[in-house]
N, C-alpha and C. Protein backbone atom coordinates (compact mmCIF):
# COMPACT_ATOMS: atom_id res chain seq x y z
N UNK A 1 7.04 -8.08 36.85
CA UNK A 1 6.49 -7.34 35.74
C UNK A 1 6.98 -7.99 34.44
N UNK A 2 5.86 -8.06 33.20
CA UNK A 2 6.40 -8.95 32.05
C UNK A 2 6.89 -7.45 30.97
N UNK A 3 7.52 -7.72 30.58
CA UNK A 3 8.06 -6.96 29.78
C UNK A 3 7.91 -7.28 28.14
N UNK A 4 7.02 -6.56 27.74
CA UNK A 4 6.09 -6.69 26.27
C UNK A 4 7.53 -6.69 25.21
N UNK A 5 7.03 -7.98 24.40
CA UNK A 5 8.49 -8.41 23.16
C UNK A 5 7.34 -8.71 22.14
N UNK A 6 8.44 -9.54 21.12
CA UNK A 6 7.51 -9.86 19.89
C UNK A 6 7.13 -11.17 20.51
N UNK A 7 7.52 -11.90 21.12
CA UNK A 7 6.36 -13.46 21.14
C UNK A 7 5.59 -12.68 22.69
N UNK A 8 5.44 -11.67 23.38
CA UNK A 8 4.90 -11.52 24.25
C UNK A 8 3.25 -11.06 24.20
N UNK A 9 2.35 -11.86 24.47
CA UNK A 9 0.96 -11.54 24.49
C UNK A 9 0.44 -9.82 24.85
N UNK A 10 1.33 -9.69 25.77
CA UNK A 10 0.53 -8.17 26.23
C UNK A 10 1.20 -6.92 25.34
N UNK A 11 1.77 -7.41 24.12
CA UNK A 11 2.14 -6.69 23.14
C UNK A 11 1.06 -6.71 21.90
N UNK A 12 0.31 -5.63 21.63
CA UNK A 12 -0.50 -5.26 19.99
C UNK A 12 0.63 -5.69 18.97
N UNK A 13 -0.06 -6.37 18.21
CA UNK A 13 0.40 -6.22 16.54
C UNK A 13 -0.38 -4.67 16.01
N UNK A 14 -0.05 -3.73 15.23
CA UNK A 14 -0.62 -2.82 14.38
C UNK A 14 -0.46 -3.33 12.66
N UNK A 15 -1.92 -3.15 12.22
CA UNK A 15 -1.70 -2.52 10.82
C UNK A 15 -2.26 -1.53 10.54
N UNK A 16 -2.26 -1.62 9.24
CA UNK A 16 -2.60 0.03 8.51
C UNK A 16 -3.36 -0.33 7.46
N UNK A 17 -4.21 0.34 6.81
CA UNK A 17 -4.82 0.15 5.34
C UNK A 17 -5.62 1.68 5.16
N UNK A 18 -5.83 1.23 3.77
CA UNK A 18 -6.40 2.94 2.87
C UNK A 18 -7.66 2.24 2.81
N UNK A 19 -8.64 3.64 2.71
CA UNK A 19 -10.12 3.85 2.57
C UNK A 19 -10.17 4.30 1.09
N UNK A 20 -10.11 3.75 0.33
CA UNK A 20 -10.60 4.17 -1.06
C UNK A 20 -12.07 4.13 -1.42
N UNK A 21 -12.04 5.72 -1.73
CA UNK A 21 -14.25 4.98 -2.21
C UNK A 21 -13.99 5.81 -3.90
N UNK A 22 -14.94 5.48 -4.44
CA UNK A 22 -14.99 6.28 -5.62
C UNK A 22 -16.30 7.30 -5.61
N UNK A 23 -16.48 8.16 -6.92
CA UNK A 23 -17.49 8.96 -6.85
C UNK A 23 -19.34 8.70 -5.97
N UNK A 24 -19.49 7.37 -6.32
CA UNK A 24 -20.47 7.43 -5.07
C UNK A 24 -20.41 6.36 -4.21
N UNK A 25 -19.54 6.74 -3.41
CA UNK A 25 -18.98 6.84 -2.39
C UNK A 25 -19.19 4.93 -1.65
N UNK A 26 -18.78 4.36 -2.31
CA UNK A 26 -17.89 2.99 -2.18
C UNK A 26 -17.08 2.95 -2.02
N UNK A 27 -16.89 1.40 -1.38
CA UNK A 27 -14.95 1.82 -0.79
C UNK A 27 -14.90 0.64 -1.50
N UNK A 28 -13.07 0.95 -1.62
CA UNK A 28 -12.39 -0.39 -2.57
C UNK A 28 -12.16 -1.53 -1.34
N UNK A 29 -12.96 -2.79 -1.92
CA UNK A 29 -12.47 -3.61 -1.00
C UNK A 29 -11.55 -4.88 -2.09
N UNK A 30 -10.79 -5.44 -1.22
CA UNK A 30 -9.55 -6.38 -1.91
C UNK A 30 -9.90 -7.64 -1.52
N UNK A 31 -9.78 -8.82 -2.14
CA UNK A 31 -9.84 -10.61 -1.73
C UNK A 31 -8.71 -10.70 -1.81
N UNK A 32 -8.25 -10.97 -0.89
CA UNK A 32 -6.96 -11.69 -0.70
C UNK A 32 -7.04 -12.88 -0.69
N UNK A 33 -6.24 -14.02 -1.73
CA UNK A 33 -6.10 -15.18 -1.66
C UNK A 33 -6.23 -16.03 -0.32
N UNK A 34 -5.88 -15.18 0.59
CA UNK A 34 -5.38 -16.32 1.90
C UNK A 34 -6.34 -16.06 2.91
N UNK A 35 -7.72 -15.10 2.97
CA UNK A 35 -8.71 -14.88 3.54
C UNK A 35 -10.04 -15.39 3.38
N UNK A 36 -10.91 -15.83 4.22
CA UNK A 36 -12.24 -15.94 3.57
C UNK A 36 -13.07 -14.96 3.63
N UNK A 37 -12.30 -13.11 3.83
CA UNK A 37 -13.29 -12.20 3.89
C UNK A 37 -12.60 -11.61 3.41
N UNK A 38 -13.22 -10.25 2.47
CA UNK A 38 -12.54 -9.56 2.36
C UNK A 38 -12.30 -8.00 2.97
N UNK A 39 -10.96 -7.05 2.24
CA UNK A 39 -10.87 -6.32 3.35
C UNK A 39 -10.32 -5.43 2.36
N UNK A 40 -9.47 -4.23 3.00
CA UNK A 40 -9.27 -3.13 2.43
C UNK A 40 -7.82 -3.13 1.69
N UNK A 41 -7.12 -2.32 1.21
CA UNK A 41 -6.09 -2.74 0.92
C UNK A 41 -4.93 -2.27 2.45
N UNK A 42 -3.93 -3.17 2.47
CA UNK A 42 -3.08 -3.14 3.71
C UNK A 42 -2.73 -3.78 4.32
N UNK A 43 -2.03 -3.85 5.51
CA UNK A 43 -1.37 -4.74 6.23
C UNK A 43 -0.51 -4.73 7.14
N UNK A 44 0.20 -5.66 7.78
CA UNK A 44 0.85 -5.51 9.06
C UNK A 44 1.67 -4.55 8.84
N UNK A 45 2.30 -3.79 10.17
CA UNK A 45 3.41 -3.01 10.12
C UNK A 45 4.72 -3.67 11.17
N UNK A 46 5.65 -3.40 10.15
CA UNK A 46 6.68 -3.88 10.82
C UNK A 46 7.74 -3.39 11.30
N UNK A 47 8.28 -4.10 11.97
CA UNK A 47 9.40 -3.14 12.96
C UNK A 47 10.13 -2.32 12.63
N UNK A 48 10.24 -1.19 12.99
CA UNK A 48 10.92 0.23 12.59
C UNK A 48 9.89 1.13 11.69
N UNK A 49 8.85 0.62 11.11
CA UNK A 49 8.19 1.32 10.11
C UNK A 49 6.73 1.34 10.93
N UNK A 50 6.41 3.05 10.66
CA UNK A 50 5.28 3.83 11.54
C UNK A 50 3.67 3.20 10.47
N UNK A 51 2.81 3.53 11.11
CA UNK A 51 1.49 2.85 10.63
C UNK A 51 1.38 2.98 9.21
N UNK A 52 1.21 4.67 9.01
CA UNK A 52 1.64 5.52 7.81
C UNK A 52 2.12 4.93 6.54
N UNK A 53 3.71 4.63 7.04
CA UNK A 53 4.44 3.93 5.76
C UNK A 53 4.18 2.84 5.55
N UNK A 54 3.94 2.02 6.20
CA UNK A 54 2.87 0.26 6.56
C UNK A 54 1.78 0.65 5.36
N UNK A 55 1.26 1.35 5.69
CA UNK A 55 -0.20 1.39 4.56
C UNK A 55 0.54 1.97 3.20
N UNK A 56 1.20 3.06 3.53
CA UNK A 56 1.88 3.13 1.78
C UNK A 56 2.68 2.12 1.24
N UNK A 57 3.36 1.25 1.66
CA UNK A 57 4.05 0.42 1.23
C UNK A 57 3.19 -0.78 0.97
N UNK A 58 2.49 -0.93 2.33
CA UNK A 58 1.22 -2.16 1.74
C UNK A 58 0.46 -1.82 -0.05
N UNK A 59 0.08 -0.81 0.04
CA UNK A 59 -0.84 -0.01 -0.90
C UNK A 59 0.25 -0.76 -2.34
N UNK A 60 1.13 -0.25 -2.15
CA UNK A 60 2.37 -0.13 -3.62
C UNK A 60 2.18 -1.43 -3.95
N UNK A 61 2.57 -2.74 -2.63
CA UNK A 61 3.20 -3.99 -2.81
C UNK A 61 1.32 -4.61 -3.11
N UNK A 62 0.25 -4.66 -2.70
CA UNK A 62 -1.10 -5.15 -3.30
C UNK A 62 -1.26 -4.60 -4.22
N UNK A 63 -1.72 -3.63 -4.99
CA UNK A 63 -2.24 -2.69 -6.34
C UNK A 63 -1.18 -2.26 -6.83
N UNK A 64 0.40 -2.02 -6.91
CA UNK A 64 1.27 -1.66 -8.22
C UNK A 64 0.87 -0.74 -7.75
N UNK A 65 0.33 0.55 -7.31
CA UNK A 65 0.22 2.00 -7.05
C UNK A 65 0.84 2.53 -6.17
N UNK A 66 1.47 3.68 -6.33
CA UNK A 66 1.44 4.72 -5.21
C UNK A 66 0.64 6.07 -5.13
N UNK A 67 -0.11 5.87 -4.80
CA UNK A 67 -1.29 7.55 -4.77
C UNK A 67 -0.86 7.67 -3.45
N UNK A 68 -1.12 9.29 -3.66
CA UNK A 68 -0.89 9.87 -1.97
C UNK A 68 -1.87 9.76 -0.93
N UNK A 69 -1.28 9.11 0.30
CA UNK A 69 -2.29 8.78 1.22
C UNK A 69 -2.40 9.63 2.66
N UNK A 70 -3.38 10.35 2.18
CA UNK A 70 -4.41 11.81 3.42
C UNK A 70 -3.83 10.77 4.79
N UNK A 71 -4.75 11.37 5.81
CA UNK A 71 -4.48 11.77 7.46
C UNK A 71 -5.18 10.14 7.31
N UNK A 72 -5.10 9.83 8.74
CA UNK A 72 -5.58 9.05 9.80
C UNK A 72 -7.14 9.60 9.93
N UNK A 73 -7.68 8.52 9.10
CA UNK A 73 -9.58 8.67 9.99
C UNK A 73 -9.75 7.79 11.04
N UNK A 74 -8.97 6.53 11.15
CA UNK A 74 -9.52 5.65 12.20
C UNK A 74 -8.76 5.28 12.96
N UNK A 75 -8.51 4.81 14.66
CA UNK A 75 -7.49 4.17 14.72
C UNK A 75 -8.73 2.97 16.08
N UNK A 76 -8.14 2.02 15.77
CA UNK A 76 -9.24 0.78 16.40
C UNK A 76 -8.39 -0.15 17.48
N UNK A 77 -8.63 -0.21 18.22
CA UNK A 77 -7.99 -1.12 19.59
C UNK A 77 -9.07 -2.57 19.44
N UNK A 78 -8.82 -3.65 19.00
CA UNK A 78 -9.22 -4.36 18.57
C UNK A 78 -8.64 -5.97 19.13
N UNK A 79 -9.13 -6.11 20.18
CA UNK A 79 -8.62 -7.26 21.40
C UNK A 79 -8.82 -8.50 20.54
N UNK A 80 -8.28 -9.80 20.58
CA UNK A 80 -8.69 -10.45 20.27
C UNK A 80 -7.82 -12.01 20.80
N UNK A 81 -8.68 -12.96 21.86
CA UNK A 81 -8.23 -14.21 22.68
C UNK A 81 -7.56 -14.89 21.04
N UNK A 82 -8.01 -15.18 20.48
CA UNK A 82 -7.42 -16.04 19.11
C UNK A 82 -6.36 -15.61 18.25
N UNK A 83 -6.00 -14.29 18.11
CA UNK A 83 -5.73 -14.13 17.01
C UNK A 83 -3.80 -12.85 17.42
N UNK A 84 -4.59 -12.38 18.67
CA UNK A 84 -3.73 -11.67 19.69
C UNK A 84 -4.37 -10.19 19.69
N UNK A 85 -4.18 -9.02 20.04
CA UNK A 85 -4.61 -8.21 20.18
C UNK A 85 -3.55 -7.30 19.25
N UNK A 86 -4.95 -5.83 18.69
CA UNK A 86 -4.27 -5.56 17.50
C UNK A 86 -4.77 -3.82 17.21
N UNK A 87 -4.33 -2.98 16.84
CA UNK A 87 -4.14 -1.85 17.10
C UNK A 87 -4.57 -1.17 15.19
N UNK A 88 -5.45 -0.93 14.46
CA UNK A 88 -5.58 -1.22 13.35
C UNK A 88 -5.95 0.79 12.65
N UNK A 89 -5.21 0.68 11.93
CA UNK A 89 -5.40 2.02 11.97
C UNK A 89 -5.96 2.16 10.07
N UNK A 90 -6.55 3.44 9.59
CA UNK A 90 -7.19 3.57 8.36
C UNK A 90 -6.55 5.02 8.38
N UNK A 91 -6.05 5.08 7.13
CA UNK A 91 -5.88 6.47 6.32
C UNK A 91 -6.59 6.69 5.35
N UNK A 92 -6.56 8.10 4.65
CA UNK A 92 -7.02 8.34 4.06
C UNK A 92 -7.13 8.20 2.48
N UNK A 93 -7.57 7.12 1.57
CA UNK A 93 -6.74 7.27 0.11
C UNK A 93 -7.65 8.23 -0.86
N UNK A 94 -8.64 8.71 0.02
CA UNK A 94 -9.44 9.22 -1.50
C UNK A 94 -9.71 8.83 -2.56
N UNK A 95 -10.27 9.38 -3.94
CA UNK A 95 -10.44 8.58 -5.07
C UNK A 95 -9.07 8.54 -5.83
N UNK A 96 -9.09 7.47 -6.70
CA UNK A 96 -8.22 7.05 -7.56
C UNK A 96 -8.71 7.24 -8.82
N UNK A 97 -7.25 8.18 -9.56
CA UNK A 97 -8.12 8.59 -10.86
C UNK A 97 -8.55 7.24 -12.01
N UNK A 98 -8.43 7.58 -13.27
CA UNK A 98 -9.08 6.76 -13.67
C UNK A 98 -7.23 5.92 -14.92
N UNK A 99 -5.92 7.04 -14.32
CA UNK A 99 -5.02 6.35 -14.94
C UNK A 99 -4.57 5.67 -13.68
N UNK A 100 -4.97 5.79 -12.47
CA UNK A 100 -4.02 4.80 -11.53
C UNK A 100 -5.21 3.81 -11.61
N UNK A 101 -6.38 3.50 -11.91
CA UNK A 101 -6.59 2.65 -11.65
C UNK A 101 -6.52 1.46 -13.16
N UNK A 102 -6.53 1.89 -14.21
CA UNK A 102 -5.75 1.49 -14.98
C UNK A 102 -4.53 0.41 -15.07
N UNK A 103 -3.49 1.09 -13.75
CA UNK A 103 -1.83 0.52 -13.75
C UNK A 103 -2.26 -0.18 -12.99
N UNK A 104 -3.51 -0.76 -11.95
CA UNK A 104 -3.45 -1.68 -11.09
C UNK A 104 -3.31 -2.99 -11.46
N UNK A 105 -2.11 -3.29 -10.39
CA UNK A 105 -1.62 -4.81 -10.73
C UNK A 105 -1.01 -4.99 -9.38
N UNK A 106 -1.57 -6.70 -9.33
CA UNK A 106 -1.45 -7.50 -8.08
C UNK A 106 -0.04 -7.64 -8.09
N UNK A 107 0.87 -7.80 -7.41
CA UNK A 107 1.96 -7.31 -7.54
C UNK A 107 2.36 -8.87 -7.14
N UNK A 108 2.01 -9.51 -5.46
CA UNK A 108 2.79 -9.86 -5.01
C UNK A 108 1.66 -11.68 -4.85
N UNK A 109 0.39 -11.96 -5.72
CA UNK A 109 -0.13 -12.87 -5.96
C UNK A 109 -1.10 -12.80 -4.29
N UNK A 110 -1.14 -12.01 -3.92
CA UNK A 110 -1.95 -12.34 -2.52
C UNK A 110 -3.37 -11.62 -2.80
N UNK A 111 -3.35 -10.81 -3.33
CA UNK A 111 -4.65 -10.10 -4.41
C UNK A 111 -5.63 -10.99 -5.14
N UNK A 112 -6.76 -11.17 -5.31
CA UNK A 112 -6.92 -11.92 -6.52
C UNK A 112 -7.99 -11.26 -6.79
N UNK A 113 -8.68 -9.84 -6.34
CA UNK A 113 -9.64 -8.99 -7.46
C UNK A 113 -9.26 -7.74 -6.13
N UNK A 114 -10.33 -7.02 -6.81
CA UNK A 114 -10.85 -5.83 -6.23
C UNK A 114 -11.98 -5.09 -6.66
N UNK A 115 -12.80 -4.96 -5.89
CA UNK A 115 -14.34 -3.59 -6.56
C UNK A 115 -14.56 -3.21 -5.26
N UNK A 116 -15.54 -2.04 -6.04
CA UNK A 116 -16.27 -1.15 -4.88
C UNK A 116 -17.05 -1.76 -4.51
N UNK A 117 -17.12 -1.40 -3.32
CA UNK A 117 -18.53 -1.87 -2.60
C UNK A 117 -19.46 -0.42 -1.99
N UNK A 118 -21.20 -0.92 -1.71
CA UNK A 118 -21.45 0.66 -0.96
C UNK A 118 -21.15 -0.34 0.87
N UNK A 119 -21.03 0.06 1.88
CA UNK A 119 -21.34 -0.36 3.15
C UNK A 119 -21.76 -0.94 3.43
N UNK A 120 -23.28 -0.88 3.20
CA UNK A 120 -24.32 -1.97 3.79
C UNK A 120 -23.36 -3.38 3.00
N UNK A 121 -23.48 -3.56 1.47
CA UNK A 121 -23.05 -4.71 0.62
C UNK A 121 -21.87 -5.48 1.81
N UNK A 122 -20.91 -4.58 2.22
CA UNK A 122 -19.68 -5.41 3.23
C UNK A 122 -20.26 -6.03 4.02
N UNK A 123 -21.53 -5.91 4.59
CA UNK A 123 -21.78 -6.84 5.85
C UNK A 123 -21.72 -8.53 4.98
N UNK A 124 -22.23 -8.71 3.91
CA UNK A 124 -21.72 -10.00 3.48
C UNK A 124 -20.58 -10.51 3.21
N UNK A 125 -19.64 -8.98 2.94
CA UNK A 125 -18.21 -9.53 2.30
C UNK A 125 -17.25 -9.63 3.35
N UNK A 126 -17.31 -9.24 4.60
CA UNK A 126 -16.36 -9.19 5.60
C UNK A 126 -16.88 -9.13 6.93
N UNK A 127 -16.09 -8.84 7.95
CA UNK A 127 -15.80 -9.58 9.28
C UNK A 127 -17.10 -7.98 10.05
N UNK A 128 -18.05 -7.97 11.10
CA UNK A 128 -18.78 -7.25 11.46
C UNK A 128 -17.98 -6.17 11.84
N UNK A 129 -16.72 -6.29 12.45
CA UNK A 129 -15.97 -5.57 12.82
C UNK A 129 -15.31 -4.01 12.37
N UNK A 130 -15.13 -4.72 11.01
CA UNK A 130 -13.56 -4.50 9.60
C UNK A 130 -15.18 -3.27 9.94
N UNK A 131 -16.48 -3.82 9.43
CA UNK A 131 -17.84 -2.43 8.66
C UNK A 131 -18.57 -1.82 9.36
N UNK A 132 -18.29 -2.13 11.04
CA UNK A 132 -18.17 -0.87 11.94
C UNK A 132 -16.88 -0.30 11.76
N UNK A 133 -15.59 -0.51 11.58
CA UNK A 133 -14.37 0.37 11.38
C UNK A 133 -14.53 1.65 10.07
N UNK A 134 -15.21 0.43 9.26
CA UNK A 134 -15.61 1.55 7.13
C UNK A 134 -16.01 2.18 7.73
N UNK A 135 -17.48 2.56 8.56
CA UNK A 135 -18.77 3.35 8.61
C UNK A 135 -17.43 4.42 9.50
N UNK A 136 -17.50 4.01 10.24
CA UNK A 136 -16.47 5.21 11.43
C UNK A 136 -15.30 6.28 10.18
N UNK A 137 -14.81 5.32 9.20
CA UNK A 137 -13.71 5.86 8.28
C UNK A 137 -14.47 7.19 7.58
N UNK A 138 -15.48 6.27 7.13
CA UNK A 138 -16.65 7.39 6.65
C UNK A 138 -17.02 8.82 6.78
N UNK A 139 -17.36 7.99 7.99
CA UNK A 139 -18.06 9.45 8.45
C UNK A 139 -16.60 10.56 8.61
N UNK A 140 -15.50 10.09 9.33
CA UNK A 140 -14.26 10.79 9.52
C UNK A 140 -13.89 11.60 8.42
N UNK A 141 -14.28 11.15 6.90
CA UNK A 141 -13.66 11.83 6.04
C UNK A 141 -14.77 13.11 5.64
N UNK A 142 -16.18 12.76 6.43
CA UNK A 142 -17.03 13.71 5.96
C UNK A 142 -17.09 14.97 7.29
N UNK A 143 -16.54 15.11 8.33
CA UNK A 143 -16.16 15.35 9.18
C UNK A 143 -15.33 15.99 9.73
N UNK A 144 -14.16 15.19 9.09
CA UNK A 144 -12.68 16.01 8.96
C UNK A 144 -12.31 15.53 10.99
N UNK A 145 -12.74 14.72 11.30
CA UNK A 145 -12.77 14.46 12.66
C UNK A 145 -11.54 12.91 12.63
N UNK A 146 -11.27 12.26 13.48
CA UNK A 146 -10.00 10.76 13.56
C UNK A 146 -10.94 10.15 14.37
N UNK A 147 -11.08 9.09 14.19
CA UNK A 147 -12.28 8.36 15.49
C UNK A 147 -11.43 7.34 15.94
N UNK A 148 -11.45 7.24 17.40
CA UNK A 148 -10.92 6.01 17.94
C UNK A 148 -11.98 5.27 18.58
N UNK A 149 -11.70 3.82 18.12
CA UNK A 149 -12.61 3.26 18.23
C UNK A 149 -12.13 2.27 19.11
N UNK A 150 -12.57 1.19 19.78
CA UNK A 150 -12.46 -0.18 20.65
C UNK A 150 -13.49 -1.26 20.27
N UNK A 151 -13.13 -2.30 19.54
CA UNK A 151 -13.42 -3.49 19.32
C UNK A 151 -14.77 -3.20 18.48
N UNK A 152 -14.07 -2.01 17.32
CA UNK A 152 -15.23 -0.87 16.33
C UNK A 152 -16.41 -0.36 17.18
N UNK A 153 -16.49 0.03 18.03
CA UNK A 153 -17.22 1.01 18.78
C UNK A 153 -16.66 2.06 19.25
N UNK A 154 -17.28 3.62 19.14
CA UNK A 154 -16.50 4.96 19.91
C UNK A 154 -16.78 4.61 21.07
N UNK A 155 -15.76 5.10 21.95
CA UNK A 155 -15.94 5.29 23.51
C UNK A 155 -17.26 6.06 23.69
N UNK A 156 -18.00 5.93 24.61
CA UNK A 156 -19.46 6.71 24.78
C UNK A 156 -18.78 7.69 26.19
C-alpha cells in the first residue's frame, strides 16, 4: 500500500478562490502574470491551512483586500494526468463595495488587471473547466445549495 505524501501522485493538491460578481451579476476575473488564462482570485492551500483561509489569505495577498468571505458554493474533484490531481473549492465573496474596490492593489506583482466578466464572455478568457465550475458557483449562490462537482460536472 502507497502511502499518500507531498511528492506522492495519489495525493490532491487543493485550492480555494472567491466568486465575486457585481450588480449584474459578473464575476471578477484576475490575469495573472504567469497564466495564459484567466481565473478568479485565489490559490493553492497550504499545509496546515483549511481551504477557507487559503482563499482569504489568497484574496488579501492578490487585491490588498480583506472583505468577508460567505460559505462554500463549489467544491470540484478535478483529475488531471499533467498537472496532478486537484480538489478546487469556491466561496462565497459577494459584491465589493465601491470603497474596497477603490483600495485594490496587486500586492504581490502576480496580478496584472482585473474586470468583470458576464459567463458566456469566460469561455474566451479561460480554461472550459474553471466556466463549468462559475456557472455551478452561480447558480449555488442563487440557490443557497454547495455543488460538488467532478472534472466540472454534477454527479447525475
Amino acid at each position: 500500500m502507497t502511502t499518500p505524501g507531498p511528492h506522492n501522485p495519489t495525493r490532491a493538491a487543493a485550492a480555494a478562490g472567491a466568486l465575486f460578481t457585481d450588480a449584474e451579476g459578473r464575476i471578477m476575473m484576475v490575469r495573472a502574470t504567469y497564466k495564459d488564462y484567466w481565473d478568479i482570485p485565489g490559490g493553492y492551500v497550504e499545509p496546515g491551512e483549511t481551504p477557507y483561509e487559503a482563499c482569504v489569505r489568497e484574496v488579501e495577498e492578490e487585491l490588498g483586500i480583506r472583505p468577508t468571505i460567505g460559505r462554500l458554493l463549489v467544491a470540484d474533484w478535478a483529475p488531471s494526468d499533467r498537472d496532478g490531481d486537484k480538489i478546487l473549492f469556491i466561496f462565497n465573496g459577494g459584491h465589493l463595495t465601491n470603497e474596497q474596490h477603490a483600495t485594490i492593489k496587486f500586492q504581490d506583482a502576480e496580478i496584472a488587471e482585473y474586470r468583470y466578466v458576464h459567463l458566456d464572455q469566460n469561455r474566451e478568457l479561460t480554461l472550459p473547466r474553471l466556466v463549468l465550475r462559475l456557472a455551478a458557483a452561480q447558480q449555488a449562490v442563487t440557490s443557497g445549495d454547495t455543488n460538488y462537482l467532478e472534472n466540472g460536472h454534477p454527479l447525475q
